[in-house]
N, C-alpha and C. Protein backbone atom coordinates (compact mmCIF):
# COMPACT_ATOMS: atom_id res chain seq x y z
N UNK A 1 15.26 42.13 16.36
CA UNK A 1 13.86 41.91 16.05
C UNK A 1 13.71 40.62 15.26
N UNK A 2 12.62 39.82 15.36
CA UNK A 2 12.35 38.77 14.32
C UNK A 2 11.68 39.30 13.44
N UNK A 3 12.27 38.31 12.07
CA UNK A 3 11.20 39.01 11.12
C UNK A 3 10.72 37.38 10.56
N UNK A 4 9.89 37.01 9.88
CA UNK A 4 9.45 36.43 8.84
C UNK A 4 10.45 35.54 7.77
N UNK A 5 10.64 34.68 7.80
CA UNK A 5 11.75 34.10 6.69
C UNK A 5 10.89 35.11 5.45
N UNK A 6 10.05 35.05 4.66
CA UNK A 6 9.66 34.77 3.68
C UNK A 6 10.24 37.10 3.38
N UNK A 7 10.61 37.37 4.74
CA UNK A 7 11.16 39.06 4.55
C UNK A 7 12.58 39.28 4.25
N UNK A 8 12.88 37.97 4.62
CA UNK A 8 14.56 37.56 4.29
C UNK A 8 14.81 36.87 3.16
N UNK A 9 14.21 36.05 2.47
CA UNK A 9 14.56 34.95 1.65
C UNK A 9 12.92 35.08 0.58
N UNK A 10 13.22 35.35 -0.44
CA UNK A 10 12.32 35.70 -2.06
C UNK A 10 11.52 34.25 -1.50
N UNK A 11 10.10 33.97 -1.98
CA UNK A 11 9.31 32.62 -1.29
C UNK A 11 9.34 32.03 -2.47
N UNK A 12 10.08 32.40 -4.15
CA UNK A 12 10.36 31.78 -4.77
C UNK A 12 11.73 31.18 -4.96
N UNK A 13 12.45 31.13 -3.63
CA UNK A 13 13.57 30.49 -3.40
C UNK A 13 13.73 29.86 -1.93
N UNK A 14 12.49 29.39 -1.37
CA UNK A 14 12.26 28.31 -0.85
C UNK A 14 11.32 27.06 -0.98
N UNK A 15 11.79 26.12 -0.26
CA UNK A 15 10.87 24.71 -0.49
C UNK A 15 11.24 24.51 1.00
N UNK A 16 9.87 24.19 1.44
CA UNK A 16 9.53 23.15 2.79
C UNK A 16 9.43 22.17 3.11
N UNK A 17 10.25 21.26 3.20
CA UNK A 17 10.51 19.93 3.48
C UNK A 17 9.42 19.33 4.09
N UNK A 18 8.40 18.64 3.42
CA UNK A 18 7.31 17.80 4.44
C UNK A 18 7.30 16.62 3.76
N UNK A 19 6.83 15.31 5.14
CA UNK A 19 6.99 14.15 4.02
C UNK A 19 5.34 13.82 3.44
N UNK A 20 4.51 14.77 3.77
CA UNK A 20 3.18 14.87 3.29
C UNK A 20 3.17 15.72 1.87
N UNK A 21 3.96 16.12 1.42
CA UNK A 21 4.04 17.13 0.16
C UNK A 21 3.74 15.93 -1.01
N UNK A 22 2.80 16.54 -2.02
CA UNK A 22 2.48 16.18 -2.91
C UNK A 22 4.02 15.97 -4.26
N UNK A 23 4.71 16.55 -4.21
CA UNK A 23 5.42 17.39 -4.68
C UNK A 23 6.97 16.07 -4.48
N UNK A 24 7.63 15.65 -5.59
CA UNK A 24 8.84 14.97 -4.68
C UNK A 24 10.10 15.98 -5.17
N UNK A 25 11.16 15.75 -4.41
CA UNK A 25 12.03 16.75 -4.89
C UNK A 25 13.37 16.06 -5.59
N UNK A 26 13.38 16.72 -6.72
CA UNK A 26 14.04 15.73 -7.51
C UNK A 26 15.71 16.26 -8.20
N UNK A 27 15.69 17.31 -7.59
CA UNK A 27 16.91 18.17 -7.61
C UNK A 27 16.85 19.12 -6.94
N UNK A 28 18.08 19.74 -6.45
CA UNK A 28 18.24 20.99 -5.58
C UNK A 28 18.88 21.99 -6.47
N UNK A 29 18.47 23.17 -6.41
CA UNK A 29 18.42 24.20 -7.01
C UNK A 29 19.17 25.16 -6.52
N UNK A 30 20.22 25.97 -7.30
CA UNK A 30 21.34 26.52 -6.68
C UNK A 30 20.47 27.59 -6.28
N UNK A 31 20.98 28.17 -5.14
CA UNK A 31 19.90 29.66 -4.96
C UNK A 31 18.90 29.39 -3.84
N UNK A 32 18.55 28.11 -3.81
CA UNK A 32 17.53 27.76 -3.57
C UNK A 32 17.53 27.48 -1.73
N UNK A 33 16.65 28.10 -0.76
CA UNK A 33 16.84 27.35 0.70
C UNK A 33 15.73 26.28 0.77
N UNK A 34 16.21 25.66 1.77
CA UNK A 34 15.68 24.34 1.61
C UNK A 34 15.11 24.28 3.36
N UNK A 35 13.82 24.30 3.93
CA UNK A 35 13.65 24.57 5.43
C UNK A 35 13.03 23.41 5.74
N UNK A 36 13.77 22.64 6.69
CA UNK A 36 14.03 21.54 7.08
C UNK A 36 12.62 21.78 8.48
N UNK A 37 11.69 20.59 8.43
CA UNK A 37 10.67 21.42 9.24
C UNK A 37 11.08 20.49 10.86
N UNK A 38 10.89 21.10 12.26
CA UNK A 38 11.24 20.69 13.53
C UNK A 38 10.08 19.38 14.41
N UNK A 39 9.05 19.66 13.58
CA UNK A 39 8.32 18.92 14.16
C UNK A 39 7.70 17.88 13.28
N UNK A 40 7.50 16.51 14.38
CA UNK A 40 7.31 15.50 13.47
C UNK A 40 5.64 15.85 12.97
N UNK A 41 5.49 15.31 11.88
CA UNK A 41 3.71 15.97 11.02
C UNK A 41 2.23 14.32 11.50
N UNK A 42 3.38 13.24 12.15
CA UNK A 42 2.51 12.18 12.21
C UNK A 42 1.11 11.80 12.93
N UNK A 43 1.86 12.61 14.30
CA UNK A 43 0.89 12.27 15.68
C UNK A 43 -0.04 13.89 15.72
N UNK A 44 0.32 14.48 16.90
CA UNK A 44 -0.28 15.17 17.17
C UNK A 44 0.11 16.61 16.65
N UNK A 45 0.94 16.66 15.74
CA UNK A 45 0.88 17.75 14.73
C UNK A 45 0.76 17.96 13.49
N UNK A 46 0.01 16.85 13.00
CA UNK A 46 -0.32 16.08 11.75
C UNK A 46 -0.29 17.28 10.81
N UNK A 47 0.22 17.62 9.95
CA UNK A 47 0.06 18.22 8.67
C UNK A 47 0.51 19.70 8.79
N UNK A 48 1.58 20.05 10.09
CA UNK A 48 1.40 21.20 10.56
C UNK A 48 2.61 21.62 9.70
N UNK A 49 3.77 21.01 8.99
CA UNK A 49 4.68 21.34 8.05
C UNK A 49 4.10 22.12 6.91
N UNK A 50 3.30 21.20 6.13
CA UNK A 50 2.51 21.80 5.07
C UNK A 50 1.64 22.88 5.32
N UNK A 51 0.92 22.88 6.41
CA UNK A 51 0.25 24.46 7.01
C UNK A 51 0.82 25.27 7.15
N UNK A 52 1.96 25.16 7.42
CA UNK A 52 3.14 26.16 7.68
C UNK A 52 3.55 27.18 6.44
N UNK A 53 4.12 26.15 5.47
CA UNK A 53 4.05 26.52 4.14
C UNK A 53 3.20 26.86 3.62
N UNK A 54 2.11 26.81 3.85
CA UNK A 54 1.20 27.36 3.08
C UNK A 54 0.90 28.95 3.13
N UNK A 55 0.99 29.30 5.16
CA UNK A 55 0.91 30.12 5.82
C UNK A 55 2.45 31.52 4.88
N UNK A 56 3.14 31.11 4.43
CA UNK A 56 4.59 31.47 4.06
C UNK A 56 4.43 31.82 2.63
N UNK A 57 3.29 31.58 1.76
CA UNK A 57 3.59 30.81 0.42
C UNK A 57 4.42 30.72 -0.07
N UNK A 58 5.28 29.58 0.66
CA UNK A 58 6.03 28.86 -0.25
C UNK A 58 5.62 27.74 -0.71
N UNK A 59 6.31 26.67 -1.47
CA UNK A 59 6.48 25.62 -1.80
C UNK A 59 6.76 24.68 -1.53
N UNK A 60 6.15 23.50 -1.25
CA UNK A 60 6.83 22.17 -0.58
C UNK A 60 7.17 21.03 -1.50
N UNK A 61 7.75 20.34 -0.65
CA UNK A 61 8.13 18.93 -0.82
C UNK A 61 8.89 17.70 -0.55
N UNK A 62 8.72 16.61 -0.61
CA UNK A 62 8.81 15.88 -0.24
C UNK A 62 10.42 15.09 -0.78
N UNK A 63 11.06 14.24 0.45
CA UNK A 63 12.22 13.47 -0.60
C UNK A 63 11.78 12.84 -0.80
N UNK A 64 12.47 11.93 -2.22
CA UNK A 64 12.22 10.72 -2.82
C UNK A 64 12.39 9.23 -2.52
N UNK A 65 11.95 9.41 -0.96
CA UNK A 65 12.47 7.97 -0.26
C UNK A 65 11.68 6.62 -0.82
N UNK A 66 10.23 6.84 -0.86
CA UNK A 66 9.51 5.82 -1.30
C UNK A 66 10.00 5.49 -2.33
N UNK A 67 10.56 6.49 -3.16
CA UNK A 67 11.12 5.54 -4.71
C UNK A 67 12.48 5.20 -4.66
N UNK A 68 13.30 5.20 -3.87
CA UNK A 68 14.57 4.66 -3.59
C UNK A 68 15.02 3.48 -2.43
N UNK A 69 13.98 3.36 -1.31
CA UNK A 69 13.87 2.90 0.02
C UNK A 69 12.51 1.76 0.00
N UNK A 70 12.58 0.81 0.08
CA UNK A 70 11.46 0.14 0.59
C UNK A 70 11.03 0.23 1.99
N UNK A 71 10.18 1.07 2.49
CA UNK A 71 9.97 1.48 3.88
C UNK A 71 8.92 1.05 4.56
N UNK A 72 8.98 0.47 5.88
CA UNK A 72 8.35 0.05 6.89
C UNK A 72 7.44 0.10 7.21
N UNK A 73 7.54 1.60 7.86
CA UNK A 73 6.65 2.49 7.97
C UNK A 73 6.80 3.88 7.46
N UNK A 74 6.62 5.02 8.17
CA UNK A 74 6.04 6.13 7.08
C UNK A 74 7.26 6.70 6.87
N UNK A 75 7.35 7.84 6.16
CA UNK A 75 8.36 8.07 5.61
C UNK A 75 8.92 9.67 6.62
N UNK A 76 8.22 10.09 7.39
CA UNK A 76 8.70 10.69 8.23
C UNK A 76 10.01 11.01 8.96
N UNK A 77 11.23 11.61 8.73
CA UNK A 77 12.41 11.20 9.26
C UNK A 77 12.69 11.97 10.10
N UNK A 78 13.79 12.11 10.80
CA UNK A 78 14.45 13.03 12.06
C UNK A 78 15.39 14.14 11.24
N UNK A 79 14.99 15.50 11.64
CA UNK A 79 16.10 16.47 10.63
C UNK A 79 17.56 16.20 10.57
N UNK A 80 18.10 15.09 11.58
CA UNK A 80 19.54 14.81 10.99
C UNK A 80 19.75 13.54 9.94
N UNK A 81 18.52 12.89 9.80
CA UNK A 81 18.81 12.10 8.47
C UNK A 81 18.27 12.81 7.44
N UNK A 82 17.12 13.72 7.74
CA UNK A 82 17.22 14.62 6.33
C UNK A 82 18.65 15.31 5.95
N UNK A 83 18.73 15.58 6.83
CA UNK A 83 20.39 16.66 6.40
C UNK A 83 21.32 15.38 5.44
N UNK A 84 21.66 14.64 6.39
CA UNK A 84 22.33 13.11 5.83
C UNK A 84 22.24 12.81 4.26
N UNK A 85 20.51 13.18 4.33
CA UNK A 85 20.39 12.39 2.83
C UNK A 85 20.76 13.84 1.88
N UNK A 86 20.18 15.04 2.32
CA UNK A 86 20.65 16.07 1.43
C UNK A 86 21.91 16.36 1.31
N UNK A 87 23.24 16.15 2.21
CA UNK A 87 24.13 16.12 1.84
C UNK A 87 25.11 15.12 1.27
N UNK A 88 24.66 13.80 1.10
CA UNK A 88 24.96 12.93 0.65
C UNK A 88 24.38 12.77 -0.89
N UNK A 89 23.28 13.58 -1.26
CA UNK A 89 22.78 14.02 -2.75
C UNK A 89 23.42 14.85 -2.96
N UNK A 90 23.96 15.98 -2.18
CA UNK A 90 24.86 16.89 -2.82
C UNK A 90 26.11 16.49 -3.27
N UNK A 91 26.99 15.49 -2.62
CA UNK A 91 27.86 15.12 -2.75
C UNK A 91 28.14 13.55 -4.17
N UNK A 92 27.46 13.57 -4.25
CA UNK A 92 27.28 12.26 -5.25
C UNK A 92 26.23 12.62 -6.53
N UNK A 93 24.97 13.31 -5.97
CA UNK A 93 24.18 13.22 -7.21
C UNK A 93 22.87 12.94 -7.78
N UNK A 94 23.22 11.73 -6.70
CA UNK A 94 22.23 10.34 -6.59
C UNK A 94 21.10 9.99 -5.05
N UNK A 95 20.15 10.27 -5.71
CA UNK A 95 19.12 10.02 -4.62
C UNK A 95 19.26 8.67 -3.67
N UNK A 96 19.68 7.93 -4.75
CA UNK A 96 19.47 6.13 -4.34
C UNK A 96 20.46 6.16 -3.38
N UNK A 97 21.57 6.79 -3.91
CA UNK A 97 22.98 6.24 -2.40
C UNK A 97 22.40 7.12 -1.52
N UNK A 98 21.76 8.53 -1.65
CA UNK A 98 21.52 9.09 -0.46
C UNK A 98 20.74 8.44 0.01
N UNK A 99 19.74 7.74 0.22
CA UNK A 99 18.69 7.09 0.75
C UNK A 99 18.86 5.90 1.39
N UNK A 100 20.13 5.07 0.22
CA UNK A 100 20.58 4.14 1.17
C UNK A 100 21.53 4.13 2.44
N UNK A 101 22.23 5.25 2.10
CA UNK A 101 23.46 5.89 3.15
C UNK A 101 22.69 6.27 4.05
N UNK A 102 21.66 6.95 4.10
CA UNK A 102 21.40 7.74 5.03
C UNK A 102 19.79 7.19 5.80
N UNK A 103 19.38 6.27 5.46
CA UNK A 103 18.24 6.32 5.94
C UNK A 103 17.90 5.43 7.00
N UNK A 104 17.88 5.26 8.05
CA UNK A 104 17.97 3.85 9.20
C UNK A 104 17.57 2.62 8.89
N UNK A 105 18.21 1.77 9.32
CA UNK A 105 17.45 0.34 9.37
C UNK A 105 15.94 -0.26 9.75
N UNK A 106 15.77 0.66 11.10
CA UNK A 106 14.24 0.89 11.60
C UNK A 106 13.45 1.09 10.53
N UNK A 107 13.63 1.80 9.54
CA UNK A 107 12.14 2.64 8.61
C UNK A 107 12.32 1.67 7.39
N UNK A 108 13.38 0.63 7.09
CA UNK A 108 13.21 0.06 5.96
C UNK A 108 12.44 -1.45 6.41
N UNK A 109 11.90 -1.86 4.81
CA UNK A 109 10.72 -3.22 5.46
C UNK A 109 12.36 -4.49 5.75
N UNK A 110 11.98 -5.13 6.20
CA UNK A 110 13.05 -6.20 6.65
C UNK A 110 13.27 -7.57 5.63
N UNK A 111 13.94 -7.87 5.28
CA UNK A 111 13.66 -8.72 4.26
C UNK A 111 12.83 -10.27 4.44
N UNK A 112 12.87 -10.41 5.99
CA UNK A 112 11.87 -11.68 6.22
C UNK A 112 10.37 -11.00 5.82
N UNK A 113 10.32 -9.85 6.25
CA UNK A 113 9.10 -9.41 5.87
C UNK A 113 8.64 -9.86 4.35
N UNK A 114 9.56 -9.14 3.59
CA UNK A 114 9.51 -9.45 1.88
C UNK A 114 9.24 -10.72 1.93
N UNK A 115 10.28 -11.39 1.98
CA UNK A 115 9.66 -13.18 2.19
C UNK A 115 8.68 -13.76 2.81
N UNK A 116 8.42 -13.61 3.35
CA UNK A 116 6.81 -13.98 4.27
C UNK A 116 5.83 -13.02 3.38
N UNK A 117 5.85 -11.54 2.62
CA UNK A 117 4.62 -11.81 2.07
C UNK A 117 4.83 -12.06 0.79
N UNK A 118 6.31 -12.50 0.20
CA UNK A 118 6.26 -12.84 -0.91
C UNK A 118 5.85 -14.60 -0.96
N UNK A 119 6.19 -15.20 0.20
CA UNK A 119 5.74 -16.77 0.09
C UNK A 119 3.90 -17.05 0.16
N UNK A 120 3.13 -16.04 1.53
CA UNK A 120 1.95 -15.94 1.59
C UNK A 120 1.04 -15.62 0.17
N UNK A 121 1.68 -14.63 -0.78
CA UNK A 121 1.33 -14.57 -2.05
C UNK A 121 0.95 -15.60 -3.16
N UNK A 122 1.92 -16.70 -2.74
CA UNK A 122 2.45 -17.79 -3.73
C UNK A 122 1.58 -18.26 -3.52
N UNK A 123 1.12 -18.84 -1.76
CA UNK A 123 0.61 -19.27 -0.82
C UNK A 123 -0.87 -19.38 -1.50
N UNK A 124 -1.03 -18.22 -1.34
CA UNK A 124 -2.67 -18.15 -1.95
C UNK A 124 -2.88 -18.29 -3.37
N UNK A 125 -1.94 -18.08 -4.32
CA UNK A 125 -2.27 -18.06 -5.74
C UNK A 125 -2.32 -19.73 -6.36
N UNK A 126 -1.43 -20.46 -5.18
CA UNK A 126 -1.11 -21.68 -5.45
C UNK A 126 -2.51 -22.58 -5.38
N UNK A 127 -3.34 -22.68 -4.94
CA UNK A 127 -4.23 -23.34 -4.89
C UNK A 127 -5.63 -22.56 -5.46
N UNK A 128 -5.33 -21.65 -6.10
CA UNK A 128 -6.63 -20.95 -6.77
C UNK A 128 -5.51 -22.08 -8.51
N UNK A 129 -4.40 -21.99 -9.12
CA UNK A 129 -4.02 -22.39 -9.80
C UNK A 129 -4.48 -24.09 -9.72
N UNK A 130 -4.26 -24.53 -8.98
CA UNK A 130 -4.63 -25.74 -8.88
C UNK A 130 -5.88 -26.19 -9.19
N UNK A 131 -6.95 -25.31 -8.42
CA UNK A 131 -8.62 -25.62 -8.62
C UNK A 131 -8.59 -24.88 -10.27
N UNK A 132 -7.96 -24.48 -11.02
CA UNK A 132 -8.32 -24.26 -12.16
C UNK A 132 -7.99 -25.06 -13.15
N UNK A 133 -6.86 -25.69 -12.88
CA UNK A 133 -6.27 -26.85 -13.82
C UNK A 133 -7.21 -28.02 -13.80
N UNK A 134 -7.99 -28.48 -12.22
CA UNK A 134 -8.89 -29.01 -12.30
C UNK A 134 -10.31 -29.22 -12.98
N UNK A 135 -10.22 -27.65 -13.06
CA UNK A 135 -11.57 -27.46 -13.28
C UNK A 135 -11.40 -28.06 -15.50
């Protein structure tokens, strides 16, 4: 028979992995399951992780990629680089190596990027500086 995770597992010893969670996760908790969600939340199942959880009451949240990763685009990943990064935090400690170990090249910004809008920046500040020295 199927039953319900939440008939198997106390719903105060899970967290739902969404990268829409308000919530970042900042340690793993012995005891604790961790449900890695199957579908991506971007396109056409937008927010259906967190509905899920909600549906369960459990708890969600999110990894800490934005604060370790300078990213591309969204922070959405495939459940084998989540696994990647959670077991590479288990093993070390550290969010930052997990994030850098584990997170693709695709989803991080590129560094010409950085440079092009760090020069366009200059770009524009440079001649507002100028008309003021004038002025």
């Amino acid at each position: 028979t199927e039953k319900v995770l939440t008939e198997v597992i106390p719903r105060d010893k899970c967290v739902y992995l969404s990268a829409e969670s308000n919530e970042v996760l900042s340690e793993l908790e012995d005891g604790c399951h961790y449900i890695i969600g199957g579908l991506v939340d971007r396109n056409r199942f937008k927010g259906i992780s967190r509905k899920r959880a909600a549906e369960l009451g459990v708890r969600t949240a999110r990894l800490p990629l934005q604060e370790h990763v300078d990213m591309s685009a969204g922070c959405v990943m495939t459940t084998l680089h989540v696994v990647k990064i959670l077991l590479c935090f288990m093993s070390t400690g550290s969010w930052e190596q997990a994030c850098q170990f584990a997170v693709p090249q695709r989803k991080r910004r590129r560094e010409e990027e950085e440079k092009s809008s760090d020069e366009d920046a200059s770009e524009s500040a440079a001649p507002n500086a100028k008309q003021q020295r004038a002025d």
